[in-house]
C-alpha atoms as a PDB file:
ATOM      1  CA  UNK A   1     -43.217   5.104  79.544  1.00  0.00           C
ATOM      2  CA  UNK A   2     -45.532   6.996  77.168  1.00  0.00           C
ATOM      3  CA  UNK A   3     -44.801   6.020  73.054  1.00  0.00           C
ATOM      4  CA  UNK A   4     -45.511   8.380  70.667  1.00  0.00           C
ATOM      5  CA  UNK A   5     -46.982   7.413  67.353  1.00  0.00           C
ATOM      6  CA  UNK A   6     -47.271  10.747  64.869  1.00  0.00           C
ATOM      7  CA  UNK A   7     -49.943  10.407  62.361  1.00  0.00           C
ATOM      8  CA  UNK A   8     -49.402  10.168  58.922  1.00  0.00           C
ATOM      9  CA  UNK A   9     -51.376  13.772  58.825  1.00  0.00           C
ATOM     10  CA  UNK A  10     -49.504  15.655  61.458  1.00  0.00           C
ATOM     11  CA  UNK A  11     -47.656  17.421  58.553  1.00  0.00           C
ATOM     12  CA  UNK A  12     -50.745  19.446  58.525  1.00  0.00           C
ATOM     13  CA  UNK A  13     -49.664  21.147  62.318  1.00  0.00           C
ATOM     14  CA  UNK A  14     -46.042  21.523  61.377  1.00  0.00           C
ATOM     15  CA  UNK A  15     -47.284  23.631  58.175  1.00  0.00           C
ATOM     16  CA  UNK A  16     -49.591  25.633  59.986  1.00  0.00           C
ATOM     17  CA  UNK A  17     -47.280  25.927  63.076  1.00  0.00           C
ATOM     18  CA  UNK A  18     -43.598  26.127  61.462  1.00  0.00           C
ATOM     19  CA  UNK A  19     -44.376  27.871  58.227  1.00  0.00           C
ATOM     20  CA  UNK A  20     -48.406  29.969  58.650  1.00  0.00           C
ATOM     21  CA  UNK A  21     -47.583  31.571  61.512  1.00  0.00           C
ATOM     22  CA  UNK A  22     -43.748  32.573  61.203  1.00  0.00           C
ATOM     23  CA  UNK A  23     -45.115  34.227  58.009  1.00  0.00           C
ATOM     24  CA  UNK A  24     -47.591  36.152  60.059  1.00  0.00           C
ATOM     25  CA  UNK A  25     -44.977  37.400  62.068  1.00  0.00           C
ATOM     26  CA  UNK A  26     -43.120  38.348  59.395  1.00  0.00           C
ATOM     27  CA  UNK A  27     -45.714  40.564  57.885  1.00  0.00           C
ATOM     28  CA  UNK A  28     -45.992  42.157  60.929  1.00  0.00           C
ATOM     29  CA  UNK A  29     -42.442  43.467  60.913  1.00  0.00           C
ATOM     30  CA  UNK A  30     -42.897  44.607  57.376  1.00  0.00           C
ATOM     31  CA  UNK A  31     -46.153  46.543  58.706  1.00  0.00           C
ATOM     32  CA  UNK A  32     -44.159  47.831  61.388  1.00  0.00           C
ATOM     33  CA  UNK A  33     -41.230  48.897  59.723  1.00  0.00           C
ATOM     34  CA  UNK A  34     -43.331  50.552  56.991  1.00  0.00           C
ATOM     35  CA  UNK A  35     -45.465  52.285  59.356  1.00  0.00           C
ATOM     36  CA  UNK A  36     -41.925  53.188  61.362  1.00  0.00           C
ATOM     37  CA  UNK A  37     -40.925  55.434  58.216  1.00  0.00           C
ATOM     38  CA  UNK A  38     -43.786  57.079  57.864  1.00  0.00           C
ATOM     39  CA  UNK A  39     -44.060  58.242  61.157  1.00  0.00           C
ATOM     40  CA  UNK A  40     -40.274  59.012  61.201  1.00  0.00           C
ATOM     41  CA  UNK A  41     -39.738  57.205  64.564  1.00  0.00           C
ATOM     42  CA  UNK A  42     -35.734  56.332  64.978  1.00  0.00           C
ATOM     43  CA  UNK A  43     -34.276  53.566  65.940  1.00  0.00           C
ATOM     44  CA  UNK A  44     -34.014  52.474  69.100  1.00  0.00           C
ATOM     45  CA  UNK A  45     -37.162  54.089  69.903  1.00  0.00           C
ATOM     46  CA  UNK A  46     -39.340  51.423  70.518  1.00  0.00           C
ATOM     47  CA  UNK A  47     -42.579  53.469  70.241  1.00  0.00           C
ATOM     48  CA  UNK A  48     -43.454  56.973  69.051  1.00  0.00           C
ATOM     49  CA  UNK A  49     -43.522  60.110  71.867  1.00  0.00           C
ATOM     50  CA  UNK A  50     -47.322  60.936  73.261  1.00  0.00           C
ATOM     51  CA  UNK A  51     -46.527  64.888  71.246  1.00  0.00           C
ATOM     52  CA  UNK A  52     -45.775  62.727  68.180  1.00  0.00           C
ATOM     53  CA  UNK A  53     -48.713  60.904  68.124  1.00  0.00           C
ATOM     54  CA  UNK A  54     -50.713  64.218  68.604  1.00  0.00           C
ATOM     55  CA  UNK A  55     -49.289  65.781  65.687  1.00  0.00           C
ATOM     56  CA  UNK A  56     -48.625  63.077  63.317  1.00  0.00           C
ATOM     57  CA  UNK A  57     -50.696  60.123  62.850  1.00  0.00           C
ATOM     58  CA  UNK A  58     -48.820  57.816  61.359  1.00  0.00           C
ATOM     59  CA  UNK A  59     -47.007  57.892  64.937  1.00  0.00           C
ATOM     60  CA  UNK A  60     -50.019  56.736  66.592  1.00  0.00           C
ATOM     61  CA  UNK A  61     -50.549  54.033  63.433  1.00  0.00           C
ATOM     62  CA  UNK A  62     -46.969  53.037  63.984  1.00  0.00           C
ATOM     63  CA  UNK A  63     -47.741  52.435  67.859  1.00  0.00           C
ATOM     64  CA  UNK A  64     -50.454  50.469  67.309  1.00  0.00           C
ATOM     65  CA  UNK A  65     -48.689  48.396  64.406  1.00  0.00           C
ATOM     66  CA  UNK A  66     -45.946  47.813  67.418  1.00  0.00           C
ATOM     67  CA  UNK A  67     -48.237  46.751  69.984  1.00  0.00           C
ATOM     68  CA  UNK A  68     -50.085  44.542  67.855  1.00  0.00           C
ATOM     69  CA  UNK A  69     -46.413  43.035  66.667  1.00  0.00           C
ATOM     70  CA  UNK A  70     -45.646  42.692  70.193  1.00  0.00           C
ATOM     71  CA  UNK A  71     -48.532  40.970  71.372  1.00  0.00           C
ATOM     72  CA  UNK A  72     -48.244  38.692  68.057  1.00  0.00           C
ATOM     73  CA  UNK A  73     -44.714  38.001  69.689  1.00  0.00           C
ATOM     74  CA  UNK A  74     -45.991  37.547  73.181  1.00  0.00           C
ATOM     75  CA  UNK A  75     -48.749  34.476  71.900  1.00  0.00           C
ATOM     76  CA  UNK A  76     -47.081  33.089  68.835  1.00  0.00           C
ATOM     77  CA  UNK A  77     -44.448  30.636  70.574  1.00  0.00           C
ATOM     78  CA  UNK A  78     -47.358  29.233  73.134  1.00  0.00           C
ATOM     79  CA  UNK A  79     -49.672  28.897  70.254  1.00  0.00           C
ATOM     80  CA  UNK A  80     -46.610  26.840  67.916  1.00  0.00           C
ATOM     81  CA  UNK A  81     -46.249  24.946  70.495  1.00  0.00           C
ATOM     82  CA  UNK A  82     -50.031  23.612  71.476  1.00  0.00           C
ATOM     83  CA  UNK A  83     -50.637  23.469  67.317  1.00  0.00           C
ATOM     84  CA  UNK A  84     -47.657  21.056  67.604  1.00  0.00           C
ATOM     85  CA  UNK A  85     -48.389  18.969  70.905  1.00  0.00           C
ATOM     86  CA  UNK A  86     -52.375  18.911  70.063  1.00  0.00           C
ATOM     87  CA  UNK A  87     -51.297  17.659  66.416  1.00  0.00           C
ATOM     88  CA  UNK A  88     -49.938  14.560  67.704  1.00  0.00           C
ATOM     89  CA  UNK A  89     -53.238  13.240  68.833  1.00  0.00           C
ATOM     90  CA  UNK A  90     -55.481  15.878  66.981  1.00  0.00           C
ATOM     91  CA  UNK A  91     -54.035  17.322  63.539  1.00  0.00           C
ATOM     92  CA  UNK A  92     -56.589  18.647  61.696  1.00  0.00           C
ATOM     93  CA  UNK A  93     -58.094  19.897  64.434  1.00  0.00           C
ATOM     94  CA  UNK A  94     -54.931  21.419  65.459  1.00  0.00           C
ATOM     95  CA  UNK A  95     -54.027  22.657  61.860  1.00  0.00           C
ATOM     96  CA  UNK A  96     -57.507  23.812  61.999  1.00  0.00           C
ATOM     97  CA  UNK A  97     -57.347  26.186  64.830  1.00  0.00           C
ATOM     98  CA  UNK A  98     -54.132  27.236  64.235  1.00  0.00           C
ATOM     99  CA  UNK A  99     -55.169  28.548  61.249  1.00  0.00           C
ATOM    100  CA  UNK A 100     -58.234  30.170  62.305  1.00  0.00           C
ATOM    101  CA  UNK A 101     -55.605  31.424  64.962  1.00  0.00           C
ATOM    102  CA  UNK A 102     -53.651  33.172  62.527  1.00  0.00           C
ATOM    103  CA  UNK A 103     -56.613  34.802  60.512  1.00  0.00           C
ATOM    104  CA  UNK A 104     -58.032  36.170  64.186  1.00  0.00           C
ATOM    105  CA  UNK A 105     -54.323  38.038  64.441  1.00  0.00           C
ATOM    106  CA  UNK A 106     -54.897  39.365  60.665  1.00  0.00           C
ATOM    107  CA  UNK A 107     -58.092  41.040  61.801  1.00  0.00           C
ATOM    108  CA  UNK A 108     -56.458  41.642  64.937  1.00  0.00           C
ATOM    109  CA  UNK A 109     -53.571  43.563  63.450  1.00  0.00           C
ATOM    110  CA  UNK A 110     -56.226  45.560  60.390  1.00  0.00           C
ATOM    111  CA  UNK A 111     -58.601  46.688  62.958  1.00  0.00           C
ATOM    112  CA  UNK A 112     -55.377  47.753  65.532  1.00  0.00           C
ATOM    113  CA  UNK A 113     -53.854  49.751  62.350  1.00  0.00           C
ATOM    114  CA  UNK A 114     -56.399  51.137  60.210  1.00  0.00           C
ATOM    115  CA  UNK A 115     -59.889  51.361  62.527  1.00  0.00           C
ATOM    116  CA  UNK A 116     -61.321  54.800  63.661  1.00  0.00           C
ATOM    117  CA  UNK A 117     -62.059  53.144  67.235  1.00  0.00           C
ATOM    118  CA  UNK A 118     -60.179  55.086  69.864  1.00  0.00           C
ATOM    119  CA  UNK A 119     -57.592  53.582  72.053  1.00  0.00           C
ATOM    120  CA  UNK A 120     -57.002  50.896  69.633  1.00  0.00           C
ATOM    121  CA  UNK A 121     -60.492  49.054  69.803  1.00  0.00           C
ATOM    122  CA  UNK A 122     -60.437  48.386  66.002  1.00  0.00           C
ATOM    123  CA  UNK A 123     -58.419  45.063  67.349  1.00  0.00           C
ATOM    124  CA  UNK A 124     -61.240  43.156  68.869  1.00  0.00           C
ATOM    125  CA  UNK A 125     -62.085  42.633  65.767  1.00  0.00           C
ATOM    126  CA  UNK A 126     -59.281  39.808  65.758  1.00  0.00           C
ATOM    127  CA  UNK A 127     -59.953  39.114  69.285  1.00  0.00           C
ATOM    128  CA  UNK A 128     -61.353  35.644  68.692  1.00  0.00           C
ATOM    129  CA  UNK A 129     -57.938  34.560  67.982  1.00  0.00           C
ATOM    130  CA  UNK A 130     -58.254  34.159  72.255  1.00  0.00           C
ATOM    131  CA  UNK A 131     -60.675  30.865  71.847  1.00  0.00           C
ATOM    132  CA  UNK A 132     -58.756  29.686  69.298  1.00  0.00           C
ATOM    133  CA  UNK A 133     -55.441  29.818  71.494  1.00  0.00           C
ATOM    134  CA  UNK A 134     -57.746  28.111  74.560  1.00  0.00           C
ATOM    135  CA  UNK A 135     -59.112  25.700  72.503  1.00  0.00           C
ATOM    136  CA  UNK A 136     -55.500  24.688  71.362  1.00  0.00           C
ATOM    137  CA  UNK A 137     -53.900  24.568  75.086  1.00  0.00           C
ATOM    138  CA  UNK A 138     -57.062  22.599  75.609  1.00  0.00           C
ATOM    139  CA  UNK A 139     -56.920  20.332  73.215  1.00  0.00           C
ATOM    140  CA  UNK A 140     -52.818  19.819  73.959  1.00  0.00           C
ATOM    141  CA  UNK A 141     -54.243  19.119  77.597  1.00  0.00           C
ATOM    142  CA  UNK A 142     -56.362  17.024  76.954  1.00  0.00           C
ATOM    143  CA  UNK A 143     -54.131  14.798  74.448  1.00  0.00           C
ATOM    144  CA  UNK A 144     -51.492  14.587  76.549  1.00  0.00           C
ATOM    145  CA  UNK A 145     -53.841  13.868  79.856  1.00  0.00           C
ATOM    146  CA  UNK A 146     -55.419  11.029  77.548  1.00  0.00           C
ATOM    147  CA  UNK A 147     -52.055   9.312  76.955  1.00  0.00           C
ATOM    148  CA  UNK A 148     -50.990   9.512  81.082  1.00  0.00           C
ATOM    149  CA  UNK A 149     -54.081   8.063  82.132  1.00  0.00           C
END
């Protein structure tokens, strides 16, 4: 049986993990739903029409506010979870990337929203948040590999 000892600085992952990055997420709904006004897009519609987005462009801002929102929602629970599992062994490093994590999806979101790039390219600005993520399942790997073997 594996015992697991959580060091006295793992608080630094559960602030990153459980309070950073549920933040983020909230900011992006605010962005969203600001941006979802503007471009007078009802609810339940998800996303504004192709036509809207041609004549308004706060419809095509909102769309890309969405999409980056959604793809904030699609990597935030993985990346919680490998800030949490690589804390155990590795907190600041952890703590560390998580962070950097969540100031890639800031960048990420700015250049989606407000960059003159077509087809939303103003987000690869934020698109390091990728290594960060890797180097987080990585370093969860690898901490949890250490402790089997």
């Amino acid at each position: 049986m594996v015992e697991i000892s959580i060091p006295g600085n793992y608080g630094y992952a559960i602030v990153v993990s459980l309070g950073l990055i549920p933040v983020l997420g909230f900011a992006h709904g605010v962005v969203v739903g600001t941006f979802r006004k503007a471009a007078g897009v009802p609810y339940p519609h998800t996303y504004a029409t192709v036509e809207q987005c041609k004549s308004n462009p706060k419809a095509y801002q909102f769309n890309c506010a969405q999409r980056a929102h959604a793809n904030f929602l699609e990597n935030a629970p993985q990346t919680m979870l490998s800030i949490l599992v690589a804390g155990v062994k590795y907190p600041e490093w952890a703590a560390g990337l998580g962070a950097a994590w969540a100031l890639f999806r800031v960048l990420f979101l700015q250049g989606y929203i407000y960059s003159d790039k077509p087809q939303g390219r103003g987000r690869y600005n934020g698109s390091l948040f990728w290594i960060a993520q890797a180097a987080l399942w990585g370093l969860s790997a690898f901490g949890v590999a250490k402790d089997l073997m």
